[in-house]
PDB file of N, CA and C in Angstrom:
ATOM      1  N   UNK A   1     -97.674 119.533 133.474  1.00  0.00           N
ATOM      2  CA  UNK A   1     -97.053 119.824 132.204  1.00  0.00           C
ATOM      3  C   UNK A   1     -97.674 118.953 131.109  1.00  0.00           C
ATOM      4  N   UNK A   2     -97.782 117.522 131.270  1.00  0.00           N
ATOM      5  CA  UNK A   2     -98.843 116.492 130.720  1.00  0.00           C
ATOM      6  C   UNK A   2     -99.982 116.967 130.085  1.00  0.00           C
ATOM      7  N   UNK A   3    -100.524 117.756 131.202  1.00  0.00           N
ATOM      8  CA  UNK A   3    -102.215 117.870 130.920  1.00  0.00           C
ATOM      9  C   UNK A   3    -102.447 119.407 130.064  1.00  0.00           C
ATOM     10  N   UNK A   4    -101.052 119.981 130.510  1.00  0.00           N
ATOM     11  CA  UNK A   4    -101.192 121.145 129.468  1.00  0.00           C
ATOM     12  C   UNK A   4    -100.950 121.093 127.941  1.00  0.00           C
ATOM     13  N   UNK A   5     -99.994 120.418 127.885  1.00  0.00           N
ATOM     14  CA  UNK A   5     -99.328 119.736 126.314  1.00  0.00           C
ATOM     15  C   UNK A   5    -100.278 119.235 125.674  1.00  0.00           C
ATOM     16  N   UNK A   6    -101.122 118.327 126.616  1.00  0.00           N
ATOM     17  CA  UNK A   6    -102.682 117.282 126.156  1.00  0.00           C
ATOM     18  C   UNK A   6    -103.505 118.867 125.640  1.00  0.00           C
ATOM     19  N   UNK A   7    -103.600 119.335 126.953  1.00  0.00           N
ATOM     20  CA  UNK A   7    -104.817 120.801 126.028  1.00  0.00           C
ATOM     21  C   UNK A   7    -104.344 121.324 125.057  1.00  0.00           C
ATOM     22  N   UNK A   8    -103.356 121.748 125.257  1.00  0.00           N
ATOM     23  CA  UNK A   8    -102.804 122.692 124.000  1.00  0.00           C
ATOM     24  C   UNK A   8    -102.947 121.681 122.607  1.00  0.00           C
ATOM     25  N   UNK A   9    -102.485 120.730 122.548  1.00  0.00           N
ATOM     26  CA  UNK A   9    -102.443 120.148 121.458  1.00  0.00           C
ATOM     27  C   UNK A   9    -104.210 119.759 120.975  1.00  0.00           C
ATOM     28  N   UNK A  10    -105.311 119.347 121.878  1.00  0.00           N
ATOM     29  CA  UNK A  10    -106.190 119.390 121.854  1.00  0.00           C
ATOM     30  C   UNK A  10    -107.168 120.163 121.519  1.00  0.00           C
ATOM     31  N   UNK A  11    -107.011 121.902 121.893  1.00  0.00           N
ATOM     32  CA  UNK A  11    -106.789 122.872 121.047  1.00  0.00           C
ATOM     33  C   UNK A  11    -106.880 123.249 119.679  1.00  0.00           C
ATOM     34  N   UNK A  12    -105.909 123.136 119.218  1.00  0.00           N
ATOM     35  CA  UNK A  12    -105.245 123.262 117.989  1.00  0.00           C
ATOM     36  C   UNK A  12    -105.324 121.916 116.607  1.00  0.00           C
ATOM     37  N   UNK A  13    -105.608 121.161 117.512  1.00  0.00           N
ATOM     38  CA  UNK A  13    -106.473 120.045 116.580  1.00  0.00           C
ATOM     39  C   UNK A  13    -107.890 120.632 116.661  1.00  0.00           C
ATOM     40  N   UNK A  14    -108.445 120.986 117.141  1.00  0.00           N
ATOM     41  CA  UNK A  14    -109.993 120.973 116.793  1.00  0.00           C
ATOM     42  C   UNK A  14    -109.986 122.523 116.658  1.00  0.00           C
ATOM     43  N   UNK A  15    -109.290 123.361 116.421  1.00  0.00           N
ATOM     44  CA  UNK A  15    -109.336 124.447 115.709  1.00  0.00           C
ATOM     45  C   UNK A  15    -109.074 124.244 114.556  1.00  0.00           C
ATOM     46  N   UNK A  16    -108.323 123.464 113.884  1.00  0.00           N
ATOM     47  CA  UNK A  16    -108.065 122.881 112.787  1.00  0.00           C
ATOM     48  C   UNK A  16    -108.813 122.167 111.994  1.00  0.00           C
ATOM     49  N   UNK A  17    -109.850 121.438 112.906  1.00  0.00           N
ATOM     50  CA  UNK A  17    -110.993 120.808 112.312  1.00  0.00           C
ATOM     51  C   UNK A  17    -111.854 121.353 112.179  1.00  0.00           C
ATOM     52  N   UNK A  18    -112.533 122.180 113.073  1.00  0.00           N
ATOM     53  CA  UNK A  18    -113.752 123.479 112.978  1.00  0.00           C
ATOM     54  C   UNK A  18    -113.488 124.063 111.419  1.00  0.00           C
ATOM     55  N   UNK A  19    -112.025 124.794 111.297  1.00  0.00           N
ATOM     56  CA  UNK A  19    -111.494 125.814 110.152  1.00  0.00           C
ATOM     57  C   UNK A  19    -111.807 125.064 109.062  1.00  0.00           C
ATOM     58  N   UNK A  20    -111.624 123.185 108.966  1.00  0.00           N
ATOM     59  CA  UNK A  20    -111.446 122.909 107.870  1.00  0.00           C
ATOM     60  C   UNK A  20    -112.875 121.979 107.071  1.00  0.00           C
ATOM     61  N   UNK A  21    -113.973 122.327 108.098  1.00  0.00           N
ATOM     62  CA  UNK A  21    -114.934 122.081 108.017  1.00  0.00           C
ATOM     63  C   UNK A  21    -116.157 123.003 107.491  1.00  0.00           C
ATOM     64  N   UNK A  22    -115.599 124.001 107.759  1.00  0.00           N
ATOM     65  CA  UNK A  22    -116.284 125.291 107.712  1.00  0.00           C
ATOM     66  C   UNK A  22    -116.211 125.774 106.322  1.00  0.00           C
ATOM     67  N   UNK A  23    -117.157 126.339 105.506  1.00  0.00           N
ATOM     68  CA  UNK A  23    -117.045 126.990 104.145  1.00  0.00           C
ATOM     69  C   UNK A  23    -116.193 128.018 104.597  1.00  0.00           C
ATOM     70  N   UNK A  24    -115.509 128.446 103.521  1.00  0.00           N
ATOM     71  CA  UNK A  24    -114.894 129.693 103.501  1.00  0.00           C
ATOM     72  C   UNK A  24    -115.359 130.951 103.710  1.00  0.00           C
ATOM     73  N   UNK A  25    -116.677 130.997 103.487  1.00  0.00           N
ATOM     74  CA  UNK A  25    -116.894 132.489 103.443  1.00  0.00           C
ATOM     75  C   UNK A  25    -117.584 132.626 104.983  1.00  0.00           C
ATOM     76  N   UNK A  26    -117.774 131.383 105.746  1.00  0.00           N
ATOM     77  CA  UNK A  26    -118.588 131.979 107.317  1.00  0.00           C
ATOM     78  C   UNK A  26    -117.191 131.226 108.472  1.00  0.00           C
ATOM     79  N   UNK A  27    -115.939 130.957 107.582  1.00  0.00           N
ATOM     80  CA  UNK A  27    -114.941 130.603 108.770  1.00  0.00           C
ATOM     81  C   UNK A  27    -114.585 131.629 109.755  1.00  0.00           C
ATOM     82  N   UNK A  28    -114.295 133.210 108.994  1.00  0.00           N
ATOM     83  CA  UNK A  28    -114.152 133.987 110.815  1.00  0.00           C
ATOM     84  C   UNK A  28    -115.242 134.354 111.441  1.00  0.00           C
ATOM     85  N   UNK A  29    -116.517 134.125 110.914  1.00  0.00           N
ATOM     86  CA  UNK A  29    -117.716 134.058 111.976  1.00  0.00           C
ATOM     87  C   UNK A  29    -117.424 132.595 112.954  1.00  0.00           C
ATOM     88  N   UNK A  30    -117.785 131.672 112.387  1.00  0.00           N
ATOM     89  CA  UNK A  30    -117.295 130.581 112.765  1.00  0.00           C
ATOM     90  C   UNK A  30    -116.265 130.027 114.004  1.00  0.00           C
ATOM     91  N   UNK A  31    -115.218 130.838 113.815  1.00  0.00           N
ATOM     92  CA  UNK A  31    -113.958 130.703 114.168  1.00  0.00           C
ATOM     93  C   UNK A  31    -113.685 131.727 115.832  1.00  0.00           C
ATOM     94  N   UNK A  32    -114.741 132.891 114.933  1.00  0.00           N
ATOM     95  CA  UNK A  32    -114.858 133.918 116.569  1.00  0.00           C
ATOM     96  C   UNK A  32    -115.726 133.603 117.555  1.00  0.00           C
ATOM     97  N   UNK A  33    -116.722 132.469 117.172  1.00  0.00           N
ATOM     98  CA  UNK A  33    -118.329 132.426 117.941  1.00  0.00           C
ATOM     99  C   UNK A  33    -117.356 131.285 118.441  1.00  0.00           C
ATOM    100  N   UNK A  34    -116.446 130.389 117.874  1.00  0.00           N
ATOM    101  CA  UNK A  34    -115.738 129.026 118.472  1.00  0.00           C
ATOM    102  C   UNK A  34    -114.435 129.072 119.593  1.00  0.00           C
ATOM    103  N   UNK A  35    -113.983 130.615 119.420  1.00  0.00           N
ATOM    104  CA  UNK A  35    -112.809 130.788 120.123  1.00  0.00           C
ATOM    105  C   UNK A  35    -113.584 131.118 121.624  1.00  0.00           C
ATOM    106  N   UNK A  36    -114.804 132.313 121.390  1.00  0.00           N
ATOM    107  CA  UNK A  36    -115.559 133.003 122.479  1.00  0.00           C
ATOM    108  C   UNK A  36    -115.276 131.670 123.442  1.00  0.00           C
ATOM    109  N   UNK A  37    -116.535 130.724 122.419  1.00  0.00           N
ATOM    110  CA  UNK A  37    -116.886 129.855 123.879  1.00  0.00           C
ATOM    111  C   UNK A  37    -116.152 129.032 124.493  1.00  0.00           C
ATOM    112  N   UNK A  38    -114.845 128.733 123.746  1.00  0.00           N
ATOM    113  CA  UNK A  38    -114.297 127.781 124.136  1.00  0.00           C
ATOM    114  C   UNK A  38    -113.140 128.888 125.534  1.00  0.00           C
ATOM    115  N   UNK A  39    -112.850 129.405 124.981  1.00  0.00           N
ATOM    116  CA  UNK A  39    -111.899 130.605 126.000  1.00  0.00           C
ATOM    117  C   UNK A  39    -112.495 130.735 127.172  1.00  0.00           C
ATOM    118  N   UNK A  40    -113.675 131.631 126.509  1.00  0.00           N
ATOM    119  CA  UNK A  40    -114.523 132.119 127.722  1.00  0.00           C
ATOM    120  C   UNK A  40    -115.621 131.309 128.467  1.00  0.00           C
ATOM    121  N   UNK A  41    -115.718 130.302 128.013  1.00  0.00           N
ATOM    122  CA  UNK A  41    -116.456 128.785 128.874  1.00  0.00           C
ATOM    123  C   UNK A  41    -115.190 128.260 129.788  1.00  0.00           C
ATOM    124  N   UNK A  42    -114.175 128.254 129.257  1.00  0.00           N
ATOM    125  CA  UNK A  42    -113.445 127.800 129.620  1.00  0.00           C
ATOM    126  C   UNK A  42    -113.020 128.608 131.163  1.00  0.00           C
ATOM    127  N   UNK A  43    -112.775 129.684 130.879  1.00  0.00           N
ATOM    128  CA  UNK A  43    -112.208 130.573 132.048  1.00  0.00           C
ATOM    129  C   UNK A  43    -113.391 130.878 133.641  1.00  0.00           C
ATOM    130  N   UNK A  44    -114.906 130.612 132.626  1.00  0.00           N
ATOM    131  CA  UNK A  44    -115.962 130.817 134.135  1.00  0.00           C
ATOM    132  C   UNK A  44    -115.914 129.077 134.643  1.00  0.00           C
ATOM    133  N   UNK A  45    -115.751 128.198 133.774  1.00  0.00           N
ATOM    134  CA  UNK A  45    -115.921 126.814 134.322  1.00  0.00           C
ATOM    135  C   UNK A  45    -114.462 126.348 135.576  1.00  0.00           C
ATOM    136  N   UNK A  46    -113.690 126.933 135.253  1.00  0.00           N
ATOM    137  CA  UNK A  46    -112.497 126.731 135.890  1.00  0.00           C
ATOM    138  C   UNK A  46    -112.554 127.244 137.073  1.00  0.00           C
ATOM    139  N   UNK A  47    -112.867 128.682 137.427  1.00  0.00           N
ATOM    140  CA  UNK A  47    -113.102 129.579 138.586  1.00  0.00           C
ATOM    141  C   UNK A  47    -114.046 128.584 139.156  1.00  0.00           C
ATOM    142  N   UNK A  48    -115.417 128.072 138.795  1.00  0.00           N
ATOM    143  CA  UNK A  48    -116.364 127.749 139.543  1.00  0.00           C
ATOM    144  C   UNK A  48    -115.821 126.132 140.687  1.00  0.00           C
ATOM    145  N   UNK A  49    -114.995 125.658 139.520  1.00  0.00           N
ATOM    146  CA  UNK A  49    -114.197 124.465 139.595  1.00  0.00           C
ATOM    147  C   UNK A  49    -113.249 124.548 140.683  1.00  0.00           C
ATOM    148  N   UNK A  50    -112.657 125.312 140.234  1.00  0.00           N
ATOM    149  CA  UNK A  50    -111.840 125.853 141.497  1.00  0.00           C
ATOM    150  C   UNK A  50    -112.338 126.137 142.922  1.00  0.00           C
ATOM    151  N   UNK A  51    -113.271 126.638 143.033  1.00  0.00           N
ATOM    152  CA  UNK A  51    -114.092 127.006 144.434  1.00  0.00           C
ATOM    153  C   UNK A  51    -115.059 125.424 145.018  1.00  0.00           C
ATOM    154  N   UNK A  52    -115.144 124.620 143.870  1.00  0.00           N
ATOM    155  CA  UNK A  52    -115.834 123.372 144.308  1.00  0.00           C
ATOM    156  C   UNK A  52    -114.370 122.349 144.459  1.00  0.00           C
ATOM    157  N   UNK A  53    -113.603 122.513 144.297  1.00  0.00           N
ATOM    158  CA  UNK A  53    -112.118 121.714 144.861  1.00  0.00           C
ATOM    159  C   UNK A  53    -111.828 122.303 145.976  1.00  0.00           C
ATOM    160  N   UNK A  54    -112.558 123.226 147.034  1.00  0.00           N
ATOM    161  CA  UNK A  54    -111.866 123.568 147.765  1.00  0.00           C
ATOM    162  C   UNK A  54    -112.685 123.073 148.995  1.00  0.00           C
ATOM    163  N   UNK A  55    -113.757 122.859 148.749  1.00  0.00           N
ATOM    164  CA  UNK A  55    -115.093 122.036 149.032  1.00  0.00           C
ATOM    165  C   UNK A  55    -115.004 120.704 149.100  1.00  0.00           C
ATOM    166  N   UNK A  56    -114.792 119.511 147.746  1.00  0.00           N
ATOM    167  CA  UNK A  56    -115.163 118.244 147.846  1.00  0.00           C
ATOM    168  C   UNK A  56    -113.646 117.389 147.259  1.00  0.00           C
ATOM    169  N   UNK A  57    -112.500 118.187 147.328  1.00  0.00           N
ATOM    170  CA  UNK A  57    -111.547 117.313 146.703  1.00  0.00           C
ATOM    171  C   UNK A  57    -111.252 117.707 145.848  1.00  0.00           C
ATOM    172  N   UNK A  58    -109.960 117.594 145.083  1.00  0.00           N
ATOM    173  CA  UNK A  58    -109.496 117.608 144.302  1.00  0.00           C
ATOM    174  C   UNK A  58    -109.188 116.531 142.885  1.00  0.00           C
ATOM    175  N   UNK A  59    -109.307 115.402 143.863  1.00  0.00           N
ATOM    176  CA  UNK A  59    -109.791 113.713 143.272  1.00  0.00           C
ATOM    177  C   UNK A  59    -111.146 113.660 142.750  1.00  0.00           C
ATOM    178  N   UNK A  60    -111.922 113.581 143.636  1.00  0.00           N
ATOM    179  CA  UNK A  60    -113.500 113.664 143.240  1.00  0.00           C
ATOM    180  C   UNK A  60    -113.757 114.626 141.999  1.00  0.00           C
ATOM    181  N   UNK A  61    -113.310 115.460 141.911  1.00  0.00           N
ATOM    182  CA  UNK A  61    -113.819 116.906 140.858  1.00  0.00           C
ATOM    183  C   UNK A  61    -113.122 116.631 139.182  1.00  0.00           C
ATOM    184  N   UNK A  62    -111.911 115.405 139.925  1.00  0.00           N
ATOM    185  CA  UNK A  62    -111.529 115.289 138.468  1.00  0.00           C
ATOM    186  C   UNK A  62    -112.041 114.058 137.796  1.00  0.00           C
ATOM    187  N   UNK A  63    -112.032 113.070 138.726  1.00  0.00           N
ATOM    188  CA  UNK A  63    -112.797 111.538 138.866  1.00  0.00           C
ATOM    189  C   UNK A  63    -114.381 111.809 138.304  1.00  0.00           C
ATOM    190  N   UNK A  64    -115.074 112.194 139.005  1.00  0.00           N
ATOM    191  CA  UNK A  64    -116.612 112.131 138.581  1.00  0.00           C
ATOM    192  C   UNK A  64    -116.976 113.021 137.317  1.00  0.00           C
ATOM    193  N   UNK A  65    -116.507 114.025 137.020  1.00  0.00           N
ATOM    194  CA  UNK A  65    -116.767 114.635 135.318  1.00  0.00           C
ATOM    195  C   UNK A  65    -116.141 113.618 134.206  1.00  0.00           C
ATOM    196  N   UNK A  66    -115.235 113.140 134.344  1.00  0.00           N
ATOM    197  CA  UNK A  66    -114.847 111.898 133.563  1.00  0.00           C
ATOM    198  C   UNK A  66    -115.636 110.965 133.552  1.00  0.00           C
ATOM    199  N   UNK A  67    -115.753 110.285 134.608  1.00  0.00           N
ATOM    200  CA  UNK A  67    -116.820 109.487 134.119  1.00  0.00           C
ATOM    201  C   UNK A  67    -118.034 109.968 133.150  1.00  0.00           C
ATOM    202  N   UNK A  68    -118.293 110.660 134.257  1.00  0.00           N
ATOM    203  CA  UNK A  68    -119.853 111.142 133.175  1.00  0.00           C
ATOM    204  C   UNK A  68    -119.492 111.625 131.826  1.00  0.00           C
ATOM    205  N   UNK A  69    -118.717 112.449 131.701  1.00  0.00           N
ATOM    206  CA  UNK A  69    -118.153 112.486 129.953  1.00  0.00           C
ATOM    207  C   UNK A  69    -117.823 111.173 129.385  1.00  0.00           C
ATOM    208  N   UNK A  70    -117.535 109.991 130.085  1.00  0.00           N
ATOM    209  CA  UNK A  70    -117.747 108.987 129.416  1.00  0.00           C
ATOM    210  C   UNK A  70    -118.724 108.410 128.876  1.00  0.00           C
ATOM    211  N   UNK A  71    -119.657 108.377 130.246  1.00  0.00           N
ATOM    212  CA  UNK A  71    -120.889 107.614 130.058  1.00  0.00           C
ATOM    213  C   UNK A  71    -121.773 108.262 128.994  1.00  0.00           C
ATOM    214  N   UNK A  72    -121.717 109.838 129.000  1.00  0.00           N
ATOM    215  CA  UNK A  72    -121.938 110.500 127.912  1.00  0.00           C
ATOM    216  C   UNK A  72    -121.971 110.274 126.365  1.00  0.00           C
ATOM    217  N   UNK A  73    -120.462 110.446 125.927  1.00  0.00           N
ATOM    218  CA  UNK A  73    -119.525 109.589 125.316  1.00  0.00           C
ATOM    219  C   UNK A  73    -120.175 108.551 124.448  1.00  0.00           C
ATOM    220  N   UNK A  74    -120.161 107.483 125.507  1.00  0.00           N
ATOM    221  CA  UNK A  74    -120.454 106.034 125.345  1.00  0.00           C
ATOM    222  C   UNK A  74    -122.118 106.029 124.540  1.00  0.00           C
ATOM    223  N   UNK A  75    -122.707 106.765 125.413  1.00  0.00           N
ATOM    224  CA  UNK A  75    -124.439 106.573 125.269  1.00  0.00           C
ATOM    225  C   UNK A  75    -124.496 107.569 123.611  1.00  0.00           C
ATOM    226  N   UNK A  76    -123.655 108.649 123.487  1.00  0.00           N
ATOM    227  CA  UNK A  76    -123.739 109.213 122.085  1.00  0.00           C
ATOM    228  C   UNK A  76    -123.598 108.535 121.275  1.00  0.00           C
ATOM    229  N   UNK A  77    -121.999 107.285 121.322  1.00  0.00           N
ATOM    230  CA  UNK A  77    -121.656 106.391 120.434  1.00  0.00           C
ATOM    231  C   UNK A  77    -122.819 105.481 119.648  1.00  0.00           C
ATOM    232  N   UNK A  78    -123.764 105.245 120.748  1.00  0.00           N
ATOM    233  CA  UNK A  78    -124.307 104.269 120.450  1.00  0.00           C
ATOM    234  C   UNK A  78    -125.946 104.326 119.922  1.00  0.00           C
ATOM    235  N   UNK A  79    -126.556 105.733 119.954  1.00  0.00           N
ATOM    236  CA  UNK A  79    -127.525 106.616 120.071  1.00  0.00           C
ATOM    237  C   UNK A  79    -127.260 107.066 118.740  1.00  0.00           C
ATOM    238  N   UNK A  80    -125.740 108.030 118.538  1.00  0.00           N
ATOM    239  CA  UNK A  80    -126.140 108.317 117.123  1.00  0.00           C
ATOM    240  C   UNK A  80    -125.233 107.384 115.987  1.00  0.00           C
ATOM    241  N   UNK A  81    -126.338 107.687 115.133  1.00  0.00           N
ATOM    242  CA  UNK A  81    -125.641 107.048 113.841  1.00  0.00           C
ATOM    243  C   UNK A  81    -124.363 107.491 112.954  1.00  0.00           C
ATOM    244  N   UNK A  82    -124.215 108.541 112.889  1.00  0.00           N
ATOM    245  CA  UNK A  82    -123.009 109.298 112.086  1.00  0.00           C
ATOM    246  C   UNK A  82    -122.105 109.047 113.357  1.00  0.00           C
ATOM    247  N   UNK A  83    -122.216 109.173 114.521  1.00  0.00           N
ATOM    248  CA  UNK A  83    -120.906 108.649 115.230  1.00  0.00           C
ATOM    249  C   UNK A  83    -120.531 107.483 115.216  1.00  0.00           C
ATOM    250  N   UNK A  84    -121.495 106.615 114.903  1.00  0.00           N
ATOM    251  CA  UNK A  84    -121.302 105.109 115.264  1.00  0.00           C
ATOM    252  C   UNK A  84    -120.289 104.800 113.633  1.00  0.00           C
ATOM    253  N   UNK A  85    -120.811 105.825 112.808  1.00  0.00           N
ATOM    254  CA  UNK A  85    -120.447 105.829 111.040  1.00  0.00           C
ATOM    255  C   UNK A  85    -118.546 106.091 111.364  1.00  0.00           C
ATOM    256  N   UNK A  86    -119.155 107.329 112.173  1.00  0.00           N
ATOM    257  CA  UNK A  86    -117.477 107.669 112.288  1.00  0.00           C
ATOM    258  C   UNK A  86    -116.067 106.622 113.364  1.00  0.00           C
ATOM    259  N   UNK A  87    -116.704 106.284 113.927  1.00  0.00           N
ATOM    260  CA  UNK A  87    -116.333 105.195 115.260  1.00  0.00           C
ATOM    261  C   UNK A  87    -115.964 104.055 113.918  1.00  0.00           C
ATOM    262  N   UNK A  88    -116.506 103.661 113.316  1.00  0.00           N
ATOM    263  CA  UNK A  88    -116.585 102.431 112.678  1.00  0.00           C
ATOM    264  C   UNK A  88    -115.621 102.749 110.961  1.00  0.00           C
ATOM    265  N   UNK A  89    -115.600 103.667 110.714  1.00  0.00           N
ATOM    266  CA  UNK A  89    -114.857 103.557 109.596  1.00  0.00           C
ATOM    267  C   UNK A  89    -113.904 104.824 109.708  1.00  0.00           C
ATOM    268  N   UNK A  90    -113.608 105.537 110.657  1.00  0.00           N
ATOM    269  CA  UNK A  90    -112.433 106.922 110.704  1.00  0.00           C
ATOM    270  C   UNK A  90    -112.987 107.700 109.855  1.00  0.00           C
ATOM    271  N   UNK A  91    -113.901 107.636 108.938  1.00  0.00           N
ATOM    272  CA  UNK A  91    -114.168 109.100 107.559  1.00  0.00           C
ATOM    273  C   UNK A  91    -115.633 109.709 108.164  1.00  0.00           C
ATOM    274  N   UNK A  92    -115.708 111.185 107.938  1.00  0.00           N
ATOM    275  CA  UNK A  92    -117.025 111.654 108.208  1.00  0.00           C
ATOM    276  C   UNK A  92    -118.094 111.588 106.672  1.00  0.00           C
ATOM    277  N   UNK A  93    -118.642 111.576 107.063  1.00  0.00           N
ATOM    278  CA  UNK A  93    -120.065 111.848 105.916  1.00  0.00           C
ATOM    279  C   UNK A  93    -120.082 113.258 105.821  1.00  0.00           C
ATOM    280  N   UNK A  94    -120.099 113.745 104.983  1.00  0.00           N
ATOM    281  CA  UNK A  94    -120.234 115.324 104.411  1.00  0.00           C
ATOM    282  C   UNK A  94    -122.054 115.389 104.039  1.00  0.00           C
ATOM    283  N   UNK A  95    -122.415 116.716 103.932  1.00  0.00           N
ATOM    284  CA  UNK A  95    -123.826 116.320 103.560  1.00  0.00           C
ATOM    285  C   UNK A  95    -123.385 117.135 101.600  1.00  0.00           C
ATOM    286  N   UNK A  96    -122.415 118.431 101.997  1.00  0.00           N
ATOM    287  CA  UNK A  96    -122.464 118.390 100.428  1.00  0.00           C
ATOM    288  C   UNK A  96    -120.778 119.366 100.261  1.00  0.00           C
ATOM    289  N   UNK A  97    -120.256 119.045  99.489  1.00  0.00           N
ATOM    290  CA  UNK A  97    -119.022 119.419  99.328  1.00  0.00           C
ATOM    291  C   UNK A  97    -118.710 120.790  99.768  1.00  0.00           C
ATOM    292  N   UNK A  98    -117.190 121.725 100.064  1.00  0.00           N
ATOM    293  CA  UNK A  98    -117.417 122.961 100.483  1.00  0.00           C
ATOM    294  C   UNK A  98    -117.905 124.034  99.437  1.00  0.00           C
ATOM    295  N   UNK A  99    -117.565 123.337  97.958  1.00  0.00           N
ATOM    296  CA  UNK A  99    -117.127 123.726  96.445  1.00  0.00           C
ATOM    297  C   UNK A  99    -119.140 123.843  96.201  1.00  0.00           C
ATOM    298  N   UNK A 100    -119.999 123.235  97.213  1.00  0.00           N
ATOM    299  CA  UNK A 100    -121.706 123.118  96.439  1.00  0.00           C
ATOM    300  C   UNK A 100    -122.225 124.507  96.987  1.00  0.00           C
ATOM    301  N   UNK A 101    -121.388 124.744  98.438  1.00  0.00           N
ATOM    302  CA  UNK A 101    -122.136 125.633  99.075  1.00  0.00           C
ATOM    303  C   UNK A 101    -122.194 126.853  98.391  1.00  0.00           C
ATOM    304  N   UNK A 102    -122.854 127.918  98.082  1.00  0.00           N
ATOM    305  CA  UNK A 102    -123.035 129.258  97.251  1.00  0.00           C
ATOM    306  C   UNK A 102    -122.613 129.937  98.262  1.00  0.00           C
ATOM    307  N   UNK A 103    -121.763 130.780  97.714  1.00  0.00           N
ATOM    308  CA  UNK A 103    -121.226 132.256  98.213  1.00  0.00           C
ATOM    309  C   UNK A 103    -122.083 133.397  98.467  1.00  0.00           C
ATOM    310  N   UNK A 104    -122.097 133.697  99.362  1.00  0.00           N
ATOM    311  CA  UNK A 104    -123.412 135.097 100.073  1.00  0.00           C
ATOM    312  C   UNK A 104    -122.631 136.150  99.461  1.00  0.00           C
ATOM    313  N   UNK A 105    -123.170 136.800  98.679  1.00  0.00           N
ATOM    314  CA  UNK A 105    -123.191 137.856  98.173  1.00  0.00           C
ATOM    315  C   UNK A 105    -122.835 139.492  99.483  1.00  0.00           C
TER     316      UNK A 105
END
C-alpha cells in the first residue's frame, strides 16, 4: 500500500513537472509521448520483472536495481553540472523563459 501511494504520488508530481516545463503549444505532444513511455515501459518492464523474481528472488530483484539507480544517481550528481546546480541550490536554470519561445504557426 506504501509503495503504491509512493508511485502514485510520484506520478503525478512529475506529470506536473513535465506539464509545467513544457511550452504550451507542444504540452499534449509532450504529455502523450510522456504518458506512452512511462505506462507502457512500465507495463513490459514489470512482466519481464516478474518472470526474473520467479528465477532469482524477490529480495535480489528489488535490492540490486536500487543500488545501481543509485550508483547511477550518485555518478550523474557529480558528472553533471546543472544537477550538481540543482542538488546545491533547489532552483533549475531555464535556458529561456516559456513567454521567449515563438508559437508554431
Amino acid at each position: 500500500v506504501v509503495a503504491g501511494g509512493a508511485q502514485a504520488s510520484y506520478m503525478a508530481l512529475s506529470a506536473t513537472f513535465v506539464q509545467d516545463m513544457t511550452p504550451d503549444t507542444l504540452r499534449g505532444r509532450v504529455m502523450s509521448l510522456y504518458v506512452m513511455l512511462a505506462a507502457g515501459h512500465m507495463a513490459f518492464v514489470n512482466l519481464g520483472m516478474g518472470a526474473l523474481a520467479d528465477v532469482v528472488g524477490v529480495r535480489i530483484l528489488l535490492v540490486v536495481p536500487g543500488l545501481l539507480w543509485t550508483a547511477v544517481f550518485l555518478a550523474g550528481a557529480f558528472a553533471l553540472g546543472d544537477l550538481r546546480e540543482l542538488l546545491r541550490s533547489g532552483t533549475f536554470r531555464t535556458a529561456a523563459p516559456a513567454a521567449a519561445v515563438p508559437a508554431q504557426a
